[in-house]
PDB file of N, CA and C in Angstrom:
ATOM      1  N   UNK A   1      74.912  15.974  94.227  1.00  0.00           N
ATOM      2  CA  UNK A   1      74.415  16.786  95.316  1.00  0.00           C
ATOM      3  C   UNK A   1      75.355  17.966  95.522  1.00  0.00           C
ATOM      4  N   UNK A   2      74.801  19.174  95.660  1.00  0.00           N
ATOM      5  CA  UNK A   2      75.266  19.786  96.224  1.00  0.00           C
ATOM      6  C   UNK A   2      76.086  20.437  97.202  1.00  0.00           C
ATOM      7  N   UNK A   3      77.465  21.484  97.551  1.00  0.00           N
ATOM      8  CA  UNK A   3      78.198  21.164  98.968  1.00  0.00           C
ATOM      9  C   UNK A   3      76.963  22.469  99.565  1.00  0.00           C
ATOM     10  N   UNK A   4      77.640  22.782 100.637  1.00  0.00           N
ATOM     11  CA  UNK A   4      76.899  23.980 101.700  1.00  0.00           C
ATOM     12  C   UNK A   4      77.406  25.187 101.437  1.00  0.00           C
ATOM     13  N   UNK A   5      78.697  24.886 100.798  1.00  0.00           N
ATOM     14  CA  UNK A   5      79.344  25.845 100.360  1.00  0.00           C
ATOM     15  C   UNK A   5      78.538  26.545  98.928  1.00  0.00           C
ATOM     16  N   UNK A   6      78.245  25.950  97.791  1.00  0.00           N
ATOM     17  CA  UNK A   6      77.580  26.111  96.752  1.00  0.00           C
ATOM     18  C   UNK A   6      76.269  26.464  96.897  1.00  0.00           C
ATOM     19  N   UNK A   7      75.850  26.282  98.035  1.00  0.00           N
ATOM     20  CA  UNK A   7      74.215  26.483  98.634  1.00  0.00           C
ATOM     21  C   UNK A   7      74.176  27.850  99.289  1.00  0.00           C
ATOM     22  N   UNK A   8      75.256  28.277  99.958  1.00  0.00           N
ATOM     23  CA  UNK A   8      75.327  29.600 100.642  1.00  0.00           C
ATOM     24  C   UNK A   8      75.846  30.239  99.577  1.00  0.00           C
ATOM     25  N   UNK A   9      76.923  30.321  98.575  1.00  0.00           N
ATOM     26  CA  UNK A   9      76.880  31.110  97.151  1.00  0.00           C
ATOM     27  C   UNK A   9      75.317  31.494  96.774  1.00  0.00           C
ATOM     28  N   UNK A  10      75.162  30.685  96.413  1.00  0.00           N
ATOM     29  CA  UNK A  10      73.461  30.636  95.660  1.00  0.00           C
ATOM     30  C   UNK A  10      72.726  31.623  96.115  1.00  0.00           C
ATOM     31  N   UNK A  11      72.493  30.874  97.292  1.00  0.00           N
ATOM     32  CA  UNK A  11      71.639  32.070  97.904  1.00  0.00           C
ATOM     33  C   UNK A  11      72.374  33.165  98.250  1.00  0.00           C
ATOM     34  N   UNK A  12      73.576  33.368  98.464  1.00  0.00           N
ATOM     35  CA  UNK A  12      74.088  35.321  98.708  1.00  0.00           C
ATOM     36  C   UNK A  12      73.956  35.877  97.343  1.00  0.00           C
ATOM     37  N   UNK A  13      74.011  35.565  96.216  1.00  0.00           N
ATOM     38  CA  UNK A  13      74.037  36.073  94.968  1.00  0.00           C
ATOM     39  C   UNK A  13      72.716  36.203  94.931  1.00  0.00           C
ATOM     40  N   UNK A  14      71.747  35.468  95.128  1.00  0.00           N
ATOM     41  CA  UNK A  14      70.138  35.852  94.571  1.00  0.00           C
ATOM     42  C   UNK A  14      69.882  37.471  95.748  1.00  0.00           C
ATOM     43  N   UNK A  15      70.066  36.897  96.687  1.00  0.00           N
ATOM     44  CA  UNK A  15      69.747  38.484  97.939  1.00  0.00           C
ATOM     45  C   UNK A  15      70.464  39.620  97.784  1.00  0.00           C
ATOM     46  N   UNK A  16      71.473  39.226  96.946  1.00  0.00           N
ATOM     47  CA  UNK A  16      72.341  40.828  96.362  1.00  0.00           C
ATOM     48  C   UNK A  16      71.746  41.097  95.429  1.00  0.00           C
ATOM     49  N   UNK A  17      71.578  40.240  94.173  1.00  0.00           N
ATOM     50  CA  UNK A  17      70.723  40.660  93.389  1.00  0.00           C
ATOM     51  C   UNK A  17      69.504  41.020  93.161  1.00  0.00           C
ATOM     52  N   UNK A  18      68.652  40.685  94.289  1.00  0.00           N
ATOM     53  CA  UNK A  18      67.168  41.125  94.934  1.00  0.00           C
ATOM     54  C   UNK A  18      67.628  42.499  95.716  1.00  0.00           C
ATOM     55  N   UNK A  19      68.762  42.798  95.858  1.00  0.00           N
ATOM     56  CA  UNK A  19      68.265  43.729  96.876  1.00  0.00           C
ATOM     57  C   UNK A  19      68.366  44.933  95.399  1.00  0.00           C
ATOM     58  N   UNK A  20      69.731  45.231  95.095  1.00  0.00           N
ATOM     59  CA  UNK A  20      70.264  45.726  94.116  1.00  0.00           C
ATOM     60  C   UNK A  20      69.147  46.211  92.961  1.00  0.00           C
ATOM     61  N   UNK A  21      68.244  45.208  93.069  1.00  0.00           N
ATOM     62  CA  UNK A  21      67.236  45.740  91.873  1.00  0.00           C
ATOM     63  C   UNK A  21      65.924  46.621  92.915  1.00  0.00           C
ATOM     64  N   UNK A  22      65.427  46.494  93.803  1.00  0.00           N
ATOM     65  CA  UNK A  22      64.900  47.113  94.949  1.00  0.00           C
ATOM     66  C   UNK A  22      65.174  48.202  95.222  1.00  0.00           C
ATOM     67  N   UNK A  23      66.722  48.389  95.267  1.00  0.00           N
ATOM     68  CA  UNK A  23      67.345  49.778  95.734  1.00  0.00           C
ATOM     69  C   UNK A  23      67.440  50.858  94.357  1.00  0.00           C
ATOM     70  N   UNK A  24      67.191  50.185  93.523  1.00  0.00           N
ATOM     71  CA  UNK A  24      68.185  50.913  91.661  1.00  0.00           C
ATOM     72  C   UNK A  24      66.793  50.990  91.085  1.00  0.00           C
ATOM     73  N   UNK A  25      65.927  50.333  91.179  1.00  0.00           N
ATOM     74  CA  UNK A  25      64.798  50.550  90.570  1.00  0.00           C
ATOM     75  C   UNK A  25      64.558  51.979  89.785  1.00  0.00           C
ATOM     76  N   UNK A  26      64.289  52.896  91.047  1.00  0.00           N
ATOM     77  CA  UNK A  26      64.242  53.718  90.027  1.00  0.00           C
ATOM     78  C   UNK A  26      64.850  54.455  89.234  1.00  0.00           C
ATOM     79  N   UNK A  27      65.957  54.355  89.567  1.00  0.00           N
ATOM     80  CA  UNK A  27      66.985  54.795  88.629  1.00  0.00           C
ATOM     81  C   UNK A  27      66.981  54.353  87.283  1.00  0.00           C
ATOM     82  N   UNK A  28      66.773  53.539  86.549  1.00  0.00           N
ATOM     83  CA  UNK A  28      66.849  52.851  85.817  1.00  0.00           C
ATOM     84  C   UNK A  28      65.504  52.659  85.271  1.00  0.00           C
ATOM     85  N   UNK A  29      64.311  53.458  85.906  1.00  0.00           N
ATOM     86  CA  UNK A  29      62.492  53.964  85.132  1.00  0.00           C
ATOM     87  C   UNK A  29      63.665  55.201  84.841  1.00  0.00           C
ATOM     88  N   UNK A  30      63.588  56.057  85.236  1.00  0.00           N
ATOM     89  CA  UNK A  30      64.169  57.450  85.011  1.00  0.00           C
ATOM     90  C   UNK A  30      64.942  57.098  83.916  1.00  0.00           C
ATOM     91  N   UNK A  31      65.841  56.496  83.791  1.00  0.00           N
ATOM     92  CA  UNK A  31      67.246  56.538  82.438  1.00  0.00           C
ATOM     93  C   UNK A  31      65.793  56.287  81.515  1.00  0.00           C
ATOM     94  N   UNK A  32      65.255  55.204  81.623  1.00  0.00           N
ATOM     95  CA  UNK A  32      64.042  54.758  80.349  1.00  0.00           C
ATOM     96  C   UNK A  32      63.344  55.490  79.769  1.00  0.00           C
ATOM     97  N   UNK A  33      62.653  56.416  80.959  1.00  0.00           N
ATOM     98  CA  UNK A  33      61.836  57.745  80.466  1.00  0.00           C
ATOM     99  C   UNK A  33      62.571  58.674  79.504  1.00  0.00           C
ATOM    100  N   UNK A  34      63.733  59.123  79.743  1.00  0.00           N
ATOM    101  CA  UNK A  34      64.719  59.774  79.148  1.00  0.00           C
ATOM    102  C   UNK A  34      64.973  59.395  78.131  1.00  0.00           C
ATOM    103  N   UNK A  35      65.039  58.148  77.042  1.00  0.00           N
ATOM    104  CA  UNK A  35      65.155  57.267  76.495  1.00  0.00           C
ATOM    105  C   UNK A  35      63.755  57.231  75.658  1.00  0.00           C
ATOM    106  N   UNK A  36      62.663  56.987  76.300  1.00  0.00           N
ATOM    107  CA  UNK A  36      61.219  57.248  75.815  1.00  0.00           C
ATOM    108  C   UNK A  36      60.903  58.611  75.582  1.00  0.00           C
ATOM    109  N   UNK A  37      60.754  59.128  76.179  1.00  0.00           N
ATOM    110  CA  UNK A  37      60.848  60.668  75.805  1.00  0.00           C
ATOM    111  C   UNK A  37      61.060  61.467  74.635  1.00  0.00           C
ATOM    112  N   UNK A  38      63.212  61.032  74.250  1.00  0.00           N
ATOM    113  CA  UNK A  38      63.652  60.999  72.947  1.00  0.00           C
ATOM    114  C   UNK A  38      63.068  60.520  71.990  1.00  0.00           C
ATOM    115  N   UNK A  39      62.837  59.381  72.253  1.00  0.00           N
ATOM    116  CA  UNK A  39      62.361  58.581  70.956  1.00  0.00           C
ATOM    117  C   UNK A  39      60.766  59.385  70.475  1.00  0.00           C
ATOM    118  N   UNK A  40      60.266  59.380  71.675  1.00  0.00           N
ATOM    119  CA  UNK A  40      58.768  59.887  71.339  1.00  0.00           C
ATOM    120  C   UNK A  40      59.014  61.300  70.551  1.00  0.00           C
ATOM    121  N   UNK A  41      59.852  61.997  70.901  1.00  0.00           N
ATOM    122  CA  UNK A  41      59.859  63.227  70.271  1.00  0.00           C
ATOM    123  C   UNK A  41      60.581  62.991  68.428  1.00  0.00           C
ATOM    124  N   UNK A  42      61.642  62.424  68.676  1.00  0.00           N
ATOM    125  CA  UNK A  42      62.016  62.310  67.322  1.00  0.00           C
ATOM    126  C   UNK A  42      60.859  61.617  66.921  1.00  0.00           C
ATOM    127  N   UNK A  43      60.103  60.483  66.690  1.00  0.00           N
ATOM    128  CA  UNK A  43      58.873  60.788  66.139  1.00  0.00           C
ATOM    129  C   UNK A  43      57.816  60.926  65.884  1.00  0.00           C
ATOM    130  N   UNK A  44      57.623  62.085  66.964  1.00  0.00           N
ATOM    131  CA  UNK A  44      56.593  63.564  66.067  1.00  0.00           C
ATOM    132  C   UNK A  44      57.080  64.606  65.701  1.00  0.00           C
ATOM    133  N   UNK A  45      58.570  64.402  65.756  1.00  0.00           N
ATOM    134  CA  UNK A  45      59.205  65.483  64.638  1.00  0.00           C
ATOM    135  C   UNK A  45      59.389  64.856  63.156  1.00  0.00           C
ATOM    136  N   UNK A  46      59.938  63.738  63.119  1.00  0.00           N
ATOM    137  CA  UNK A  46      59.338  63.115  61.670  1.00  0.00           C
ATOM    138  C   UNK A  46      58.360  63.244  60.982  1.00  0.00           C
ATOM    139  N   UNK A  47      57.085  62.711  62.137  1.00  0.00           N
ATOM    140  CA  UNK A  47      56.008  62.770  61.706  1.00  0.00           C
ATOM    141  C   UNK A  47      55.079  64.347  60.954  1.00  0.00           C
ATOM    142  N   UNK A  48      55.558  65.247  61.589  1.00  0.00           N
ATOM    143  CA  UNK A  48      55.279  66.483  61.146  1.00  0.00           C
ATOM    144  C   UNK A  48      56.142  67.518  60.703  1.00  0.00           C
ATOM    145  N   UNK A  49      57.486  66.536  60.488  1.00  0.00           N
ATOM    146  CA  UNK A  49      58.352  67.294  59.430  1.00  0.00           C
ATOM    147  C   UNK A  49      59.026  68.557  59.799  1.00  0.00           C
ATOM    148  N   UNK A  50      59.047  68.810  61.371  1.00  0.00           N
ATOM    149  CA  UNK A  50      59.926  69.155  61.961  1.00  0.00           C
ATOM    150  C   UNK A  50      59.485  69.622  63.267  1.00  0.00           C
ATOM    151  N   UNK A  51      59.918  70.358  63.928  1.00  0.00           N
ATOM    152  CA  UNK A  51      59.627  70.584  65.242  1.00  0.00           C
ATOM    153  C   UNK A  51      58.776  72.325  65.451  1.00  0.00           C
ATOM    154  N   UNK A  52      58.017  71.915  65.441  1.00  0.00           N
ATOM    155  CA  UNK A  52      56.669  72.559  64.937  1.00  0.00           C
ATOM    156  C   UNK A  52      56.136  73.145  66.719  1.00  0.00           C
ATOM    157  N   UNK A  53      55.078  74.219  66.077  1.00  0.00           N
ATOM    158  CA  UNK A  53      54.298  74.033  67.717  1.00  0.00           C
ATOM    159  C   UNK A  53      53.761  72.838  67.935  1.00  0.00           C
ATOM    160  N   UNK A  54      52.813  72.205  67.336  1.00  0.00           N
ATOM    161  CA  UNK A  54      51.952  71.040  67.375  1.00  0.00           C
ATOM    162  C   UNK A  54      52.781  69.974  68.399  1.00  0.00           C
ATOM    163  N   UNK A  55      53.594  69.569  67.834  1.00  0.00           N
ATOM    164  CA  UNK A  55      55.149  68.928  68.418  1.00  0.00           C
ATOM    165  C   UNK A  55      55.539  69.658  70.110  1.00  0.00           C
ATOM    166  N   UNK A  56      55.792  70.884  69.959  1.00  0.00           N
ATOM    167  CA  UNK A  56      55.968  71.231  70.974  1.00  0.00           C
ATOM    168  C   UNK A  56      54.781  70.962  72.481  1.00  0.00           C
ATOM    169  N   UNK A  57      53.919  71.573  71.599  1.00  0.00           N
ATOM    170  CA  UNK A  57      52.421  71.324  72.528  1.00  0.00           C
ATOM    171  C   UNK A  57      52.419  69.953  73.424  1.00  0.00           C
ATOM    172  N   UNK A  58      52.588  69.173  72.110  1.00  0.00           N
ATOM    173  CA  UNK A  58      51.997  67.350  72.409  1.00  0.00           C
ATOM    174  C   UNK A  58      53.428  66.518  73.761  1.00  0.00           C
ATOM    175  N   UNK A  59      54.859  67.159  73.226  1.00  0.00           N
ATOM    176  CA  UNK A  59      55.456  66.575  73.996  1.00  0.00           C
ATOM    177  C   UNK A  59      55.521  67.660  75.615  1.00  0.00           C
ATOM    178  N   UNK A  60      55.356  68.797  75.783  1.00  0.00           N
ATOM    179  CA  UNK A  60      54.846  69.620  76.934  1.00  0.00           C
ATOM    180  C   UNK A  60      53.484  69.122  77.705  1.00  0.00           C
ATOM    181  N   UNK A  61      52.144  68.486  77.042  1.00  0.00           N
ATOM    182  CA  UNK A  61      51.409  67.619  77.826  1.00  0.00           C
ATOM    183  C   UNK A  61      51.879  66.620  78.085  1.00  0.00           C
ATOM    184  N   UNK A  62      53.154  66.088  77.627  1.00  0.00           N
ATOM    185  CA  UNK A  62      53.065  64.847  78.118  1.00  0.00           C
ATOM    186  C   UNK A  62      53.964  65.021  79.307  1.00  0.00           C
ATOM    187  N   UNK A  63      54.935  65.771  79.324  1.00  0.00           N
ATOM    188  CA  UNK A  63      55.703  65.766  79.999  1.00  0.00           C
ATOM    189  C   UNK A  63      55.294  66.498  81.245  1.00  0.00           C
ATOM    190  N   UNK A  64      54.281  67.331  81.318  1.00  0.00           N
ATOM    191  CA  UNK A  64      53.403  67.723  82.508  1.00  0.00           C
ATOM    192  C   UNK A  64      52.839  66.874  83.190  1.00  0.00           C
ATOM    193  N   UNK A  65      52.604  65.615  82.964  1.00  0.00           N
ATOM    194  CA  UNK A  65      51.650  64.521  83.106  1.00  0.00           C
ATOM    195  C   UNK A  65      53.040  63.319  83.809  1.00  0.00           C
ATOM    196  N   UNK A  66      54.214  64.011  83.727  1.00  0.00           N
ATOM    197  CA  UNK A  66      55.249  62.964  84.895  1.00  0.00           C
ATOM    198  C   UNK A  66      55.757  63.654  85.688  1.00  0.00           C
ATOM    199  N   UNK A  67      55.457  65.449  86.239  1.00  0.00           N
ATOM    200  CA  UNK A  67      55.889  65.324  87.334  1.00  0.00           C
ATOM    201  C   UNK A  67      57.611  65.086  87.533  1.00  0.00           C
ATOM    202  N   UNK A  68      58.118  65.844  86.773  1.00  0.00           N
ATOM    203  CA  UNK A  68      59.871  65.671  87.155  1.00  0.00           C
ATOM    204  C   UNK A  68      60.598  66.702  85.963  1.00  0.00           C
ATOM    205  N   UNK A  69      61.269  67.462  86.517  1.00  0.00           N
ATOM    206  CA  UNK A  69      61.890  68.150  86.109  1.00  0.00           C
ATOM    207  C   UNK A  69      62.768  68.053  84.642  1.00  0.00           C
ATOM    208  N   UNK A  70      62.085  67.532  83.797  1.00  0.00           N
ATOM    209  CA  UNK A  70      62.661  67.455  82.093  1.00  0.00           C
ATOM    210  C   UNK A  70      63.130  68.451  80.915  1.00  0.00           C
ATOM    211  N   UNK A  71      63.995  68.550  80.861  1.00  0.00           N
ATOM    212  CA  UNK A  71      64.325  69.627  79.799  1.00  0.00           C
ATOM    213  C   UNK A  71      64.804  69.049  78.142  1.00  0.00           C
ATOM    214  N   UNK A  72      63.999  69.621  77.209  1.00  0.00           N
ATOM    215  CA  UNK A  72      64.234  69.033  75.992  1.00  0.00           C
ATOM    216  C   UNK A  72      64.899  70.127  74.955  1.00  0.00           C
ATOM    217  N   UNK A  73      65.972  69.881  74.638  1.00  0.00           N
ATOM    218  CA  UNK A  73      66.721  70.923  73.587  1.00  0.00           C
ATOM    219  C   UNK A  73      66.881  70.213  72.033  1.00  0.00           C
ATOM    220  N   UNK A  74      66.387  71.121  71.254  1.00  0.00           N
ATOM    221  CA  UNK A  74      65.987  70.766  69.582  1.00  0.00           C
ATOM    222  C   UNK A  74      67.058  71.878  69.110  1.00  0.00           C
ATOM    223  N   UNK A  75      67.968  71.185  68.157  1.00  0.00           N
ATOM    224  CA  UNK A  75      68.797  71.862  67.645  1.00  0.00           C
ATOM    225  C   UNK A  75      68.212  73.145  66.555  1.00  0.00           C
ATOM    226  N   UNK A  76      67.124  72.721  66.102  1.00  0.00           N
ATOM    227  CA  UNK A  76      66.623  73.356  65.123  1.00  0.00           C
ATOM    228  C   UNK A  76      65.034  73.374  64.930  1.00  0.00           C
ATOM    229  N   UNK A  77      64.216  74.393  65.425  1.00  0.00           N
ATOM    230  CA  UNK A  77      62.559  75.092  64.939  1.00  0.00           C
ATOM    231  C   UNK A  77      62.239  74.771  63.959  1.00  0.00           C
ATOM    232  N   UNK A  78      60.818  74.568  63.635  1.00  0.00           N
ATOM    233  CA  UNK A  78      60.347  75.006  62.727  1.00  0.00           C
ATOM    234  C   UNK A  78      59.967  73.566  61.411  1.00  0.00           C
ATOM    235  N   UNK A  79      59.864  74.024  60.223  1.00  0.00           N
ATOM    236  CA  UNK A  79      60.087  72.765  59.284  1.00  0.00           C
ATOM    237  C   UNK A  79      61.708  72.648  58.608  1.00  0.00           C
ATOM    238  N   UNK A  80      61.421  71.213  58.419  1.00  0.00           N
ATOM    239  CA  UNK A  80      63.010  71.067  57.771  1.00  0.00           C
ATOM    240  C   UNK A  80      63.143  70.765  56.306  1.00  0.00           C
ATOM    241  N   UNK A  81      63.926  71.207  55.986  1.00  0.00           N
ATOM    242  CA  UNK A  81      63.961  70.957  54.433  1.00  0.00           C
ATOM    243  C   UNK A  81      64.849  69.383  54.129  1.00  0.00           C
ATOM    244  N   UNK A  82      64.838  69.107  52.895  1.00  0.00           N
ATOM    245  CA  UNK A  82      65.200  67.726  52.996  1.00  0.00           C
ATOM    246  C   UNK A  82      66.925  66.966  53.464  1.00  0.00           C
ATOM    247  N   UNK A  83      67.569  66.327  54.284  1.00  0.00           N
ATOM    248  CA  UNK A  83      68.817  66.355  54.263  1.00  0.00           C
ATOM    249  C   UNK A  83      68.989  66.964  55.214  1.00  0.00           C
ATOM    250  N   UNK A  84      68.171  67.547  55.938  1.00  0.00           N
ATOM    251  CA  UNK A  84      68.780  68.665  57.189  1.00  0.00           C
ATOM    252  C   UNK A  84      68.756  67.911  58.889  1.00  0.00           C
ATOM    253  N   UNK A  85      69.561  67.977  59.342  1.00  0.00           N
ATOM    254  CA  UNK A  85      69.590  67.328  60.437  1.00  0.00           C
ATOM    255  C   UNK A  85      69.130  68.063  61.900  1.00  0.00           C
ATOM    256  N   UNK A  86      68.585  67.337  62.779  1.00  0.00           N
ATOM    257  CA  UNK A  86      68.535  67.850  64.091  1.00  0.00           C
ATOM    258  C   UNK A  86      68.862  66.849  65.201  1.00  0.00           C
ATOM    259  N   UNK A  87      69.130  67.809  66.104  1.00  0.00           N
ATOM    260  CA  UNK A  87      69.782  66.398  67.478  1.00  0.00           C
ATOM    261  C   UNK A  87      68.923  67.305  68.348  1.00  0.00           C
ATOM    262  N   UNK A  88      68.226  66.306  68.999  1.00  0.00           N
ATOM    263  CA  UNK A  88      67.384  66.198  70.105  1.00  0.00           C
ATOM    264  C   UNK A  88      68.793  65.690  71.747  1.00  0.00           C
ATOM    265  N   UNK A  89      67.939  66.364  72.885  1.00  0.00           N
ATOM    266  CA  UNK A  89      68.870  65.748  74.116  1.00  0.00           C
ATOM    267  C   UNK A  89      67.672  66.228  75.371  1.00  0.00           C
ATOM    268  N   UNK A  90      67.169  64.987  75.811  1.00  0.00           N
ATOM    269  CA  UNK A  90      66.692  65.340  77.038  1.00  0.00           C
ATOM    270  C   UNK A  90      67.257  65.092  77.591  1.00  0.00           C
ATOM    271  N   UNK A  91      66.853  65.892  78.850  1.00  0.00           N
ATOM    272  CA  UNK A  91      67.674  65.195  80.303  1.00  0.00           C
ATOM    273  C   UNK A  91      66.867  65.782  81.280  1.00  0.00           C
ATOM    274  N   UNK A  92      66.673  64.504  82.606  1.00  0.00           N
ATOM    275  CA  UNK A  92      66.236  64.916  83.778  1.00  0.00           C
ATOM    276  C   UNK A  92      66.929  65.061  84.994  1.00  0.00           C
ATOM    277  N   UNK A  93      66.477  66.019  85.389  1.00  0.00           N
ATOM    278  CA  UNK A  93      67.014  66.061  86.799  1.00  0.00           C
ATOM    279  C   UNK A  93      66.407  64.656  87.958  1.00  0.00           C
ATOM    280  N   UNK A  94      66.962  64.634  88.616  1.00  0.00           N
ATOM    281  CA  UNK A  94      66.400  63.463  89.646  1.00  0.00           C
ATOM    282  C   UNK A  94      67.472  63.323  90.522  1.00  0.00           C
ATOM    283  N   UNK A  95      66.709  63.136  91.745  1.00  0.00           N
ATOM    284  CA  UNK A  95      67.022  63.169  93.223  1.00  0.00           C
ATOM    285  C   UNK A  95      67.396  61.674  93.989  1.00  0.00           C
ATOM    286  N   UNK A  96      68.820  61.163  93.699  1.00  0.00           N
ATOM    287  CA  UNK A  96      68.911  59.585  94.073  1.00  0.00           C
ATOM    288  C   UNK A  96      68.729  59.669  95.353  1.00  0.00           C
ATOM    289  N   UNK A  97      68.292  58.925  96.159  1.00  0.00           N
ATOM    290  CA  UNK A  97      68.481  59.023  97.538  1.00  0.00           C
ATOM    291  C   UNK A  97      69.171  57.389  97.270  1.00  0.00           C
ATOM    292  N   UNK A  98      70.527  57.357  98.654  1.00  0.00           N
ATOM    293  CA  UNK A  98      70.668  56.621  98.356  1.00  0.00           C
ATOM    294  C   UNK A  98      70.624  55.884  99.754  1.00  0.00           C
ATOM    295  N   UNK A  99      70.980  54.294  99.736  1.00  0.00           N
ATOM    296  CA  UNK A  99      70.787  53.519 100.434  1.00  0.00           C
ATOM    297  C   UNK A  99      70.753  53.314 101.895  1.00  0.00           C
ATOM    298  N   UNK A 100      70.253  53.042 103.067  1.00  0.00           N
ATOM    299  CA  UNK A 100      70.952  52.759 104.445  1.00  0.00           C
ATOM    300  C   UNK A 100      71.384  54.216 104.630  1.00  0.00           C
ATOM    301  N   UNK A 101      71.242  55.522 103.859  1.00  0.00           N
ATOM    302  CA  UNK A 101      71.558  56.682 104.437  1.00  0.00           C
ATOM    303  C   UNK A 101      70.874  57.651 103.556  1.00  0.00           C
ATOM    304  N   UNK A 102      70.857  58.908 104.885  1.00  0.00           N
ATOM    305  CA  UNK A 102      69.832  59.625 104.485  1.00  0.00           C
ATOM    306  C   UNK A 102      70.704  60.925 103.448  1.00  0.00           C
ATOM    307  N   UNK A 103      70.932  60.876 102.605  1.00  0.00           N
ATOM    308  CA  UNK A 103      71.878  61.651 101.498  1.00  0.00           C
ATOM    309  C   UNK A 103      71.523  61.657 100.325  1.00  0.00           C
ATOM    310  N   UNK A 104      70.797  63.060  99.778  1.00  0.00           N
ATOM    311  CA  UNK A 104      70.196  63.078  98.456  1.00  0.00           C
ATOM    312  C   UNK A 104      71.190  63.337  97.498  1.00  0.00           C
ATOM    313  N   UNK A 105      71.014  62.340  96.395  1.00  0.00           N
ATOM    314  CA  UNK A 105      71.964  63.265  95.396  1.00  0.00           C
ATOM    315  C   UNK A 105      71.366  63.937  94.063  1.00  0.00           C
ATOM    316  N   UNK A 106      72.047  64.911  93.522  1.00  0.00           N
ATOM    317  CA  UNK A 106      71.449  65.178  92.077  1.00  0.00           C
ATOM    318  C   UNK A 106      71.696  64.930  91.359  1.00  0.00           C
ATOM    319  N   UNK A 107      70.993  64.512  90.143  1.00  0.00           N
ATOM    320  CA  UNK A 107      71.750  63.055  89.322  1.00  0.00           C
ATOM    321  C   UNK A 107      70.730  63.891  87.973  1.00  0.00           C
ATOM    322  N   UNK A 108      70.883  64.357  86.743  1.00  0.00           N
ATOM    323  CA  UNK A 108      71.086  64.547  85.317  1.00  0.00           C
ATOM    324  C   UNK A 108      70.892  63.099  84.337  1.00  0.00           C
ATOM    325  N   UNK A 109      70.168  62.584  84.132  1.00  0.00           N
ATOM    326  CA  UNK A 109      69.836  61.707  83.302  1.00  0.00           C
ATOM    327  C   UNK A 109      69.984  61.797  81.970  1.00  0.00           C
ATOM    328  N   UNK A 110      70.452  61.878  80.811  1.00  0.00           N
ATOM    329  CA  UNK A 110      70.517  62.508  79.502  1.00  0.00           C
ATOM    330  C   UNK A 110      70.633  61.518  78.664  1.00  0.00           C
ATOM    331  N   UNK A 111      69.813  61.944  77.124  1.00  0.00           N
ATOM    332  CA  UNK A 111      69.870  60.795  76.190  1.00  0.00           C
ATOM    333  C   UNK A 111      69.863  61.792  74.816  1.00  0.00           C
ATOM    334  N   UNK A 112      70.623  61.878  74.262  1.00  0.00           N
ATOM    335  CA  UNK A 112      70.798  62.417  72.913  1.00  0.00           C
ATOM    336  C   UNK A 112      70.474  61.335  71.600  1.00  0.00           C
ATOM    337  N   UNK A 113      70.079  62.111  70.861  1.00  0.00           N
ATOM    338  CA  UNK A 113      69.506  61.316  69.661  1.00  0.00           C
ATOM    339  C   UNK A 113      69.626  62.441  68.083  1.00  0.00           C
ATOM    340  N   UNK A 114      70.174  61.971  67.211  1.00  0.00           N
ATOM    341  CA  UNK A 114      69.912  62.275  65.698  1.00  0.00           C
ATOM    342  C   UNK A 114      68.781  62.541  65.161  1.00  0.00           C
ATOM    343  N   UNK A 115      68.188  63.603  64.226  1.00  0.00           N
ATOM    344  CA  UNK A 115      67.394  63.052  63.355  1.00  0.00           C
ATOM    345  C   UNK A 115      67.671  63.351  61.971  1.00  0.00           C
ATOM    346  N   UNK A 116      67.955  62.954  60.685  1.00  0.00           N
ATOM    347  CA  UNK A 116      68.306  63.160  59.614  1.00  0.00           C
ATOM    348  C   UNK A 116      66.901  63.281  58.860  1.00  0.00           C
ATOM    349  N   UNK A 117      66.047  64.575  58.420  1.00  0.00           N
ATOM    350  CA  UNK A 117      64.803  64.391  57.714  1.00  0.00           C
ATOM    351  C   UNK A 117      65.098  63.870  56.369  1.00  0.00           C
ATOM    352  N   UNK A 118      64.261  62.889  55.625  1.00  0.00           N
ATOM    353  CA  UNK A 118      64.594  61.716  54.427  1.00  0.00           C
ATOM    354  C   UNK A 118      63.323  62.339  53.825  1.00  0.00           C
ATOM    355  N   UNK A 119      62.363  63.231  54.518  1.00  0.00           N
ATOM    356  CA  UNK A 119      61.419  63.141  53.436  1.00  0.00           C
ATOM    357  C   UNK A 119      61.294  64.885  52.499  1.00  0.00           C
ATOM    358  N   UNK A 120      60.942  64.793  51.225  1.00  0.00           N
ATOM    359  CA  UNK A 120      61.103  65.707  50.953  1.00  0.00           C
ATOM    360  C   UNK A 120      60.012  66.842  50.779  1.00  0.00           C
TER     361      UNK A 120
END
């Protein structure tokens, strides 16, 4: 059996950790998007062999379609020849508000990524 002591642990750790995910939530969609984003772009830059309008177009609807301030920087236009590298880096802006007080902050989300083109 259990003491009262081990019973009031228990439960303060689950309500910190309930709250903690409540309060952070979105912080942590935002890092993901940033994260998804990258990935989505590196590939349809693979896919079309470099960063093309088509590319440009497809990730600009999408990114119209969330509503938050995203900026995507491509080291390099256009098609790539074989061996040639590009680094992708989004990052969003986003507005933490944080807890029990009314204080916005501005918070930069960023996810950098490689792409090495393999095909020739």
């Amino acid at each position: 059996m259990k003491s009262v002591f081990e019973v009031v642990l228990i439960i303060s750790i689950t309500i910190v950790m309930f709250m903690s995910m409540v309060f952070f939530a979105d912080e942590i969609t935002v890092s993901q998007e940033a994260v998804q984003i990258r990935n989505e772009t590196i590939n349809l830059i693979e896919i079309n062999g470099g960063y093309t309008e088509t590319v440009k177009s497809e990730i600009n609807s999408k990114i119209e379609k969330l509503n938050k301030n995203i900026t995507i920087t491509v080291s390099k236009e256009g098609r790539l020849s074989y061996g040639e590298e590009v680094s992708i880096e989004v990052s969003i802006n986003y507005k933490r508000k944080m807890p029990f007080l009314n204080i916005d902050q501005d918070v930069i989300y960023k996810s950098k990524g490689v792409l090495y083109n393999v095909l020739p």
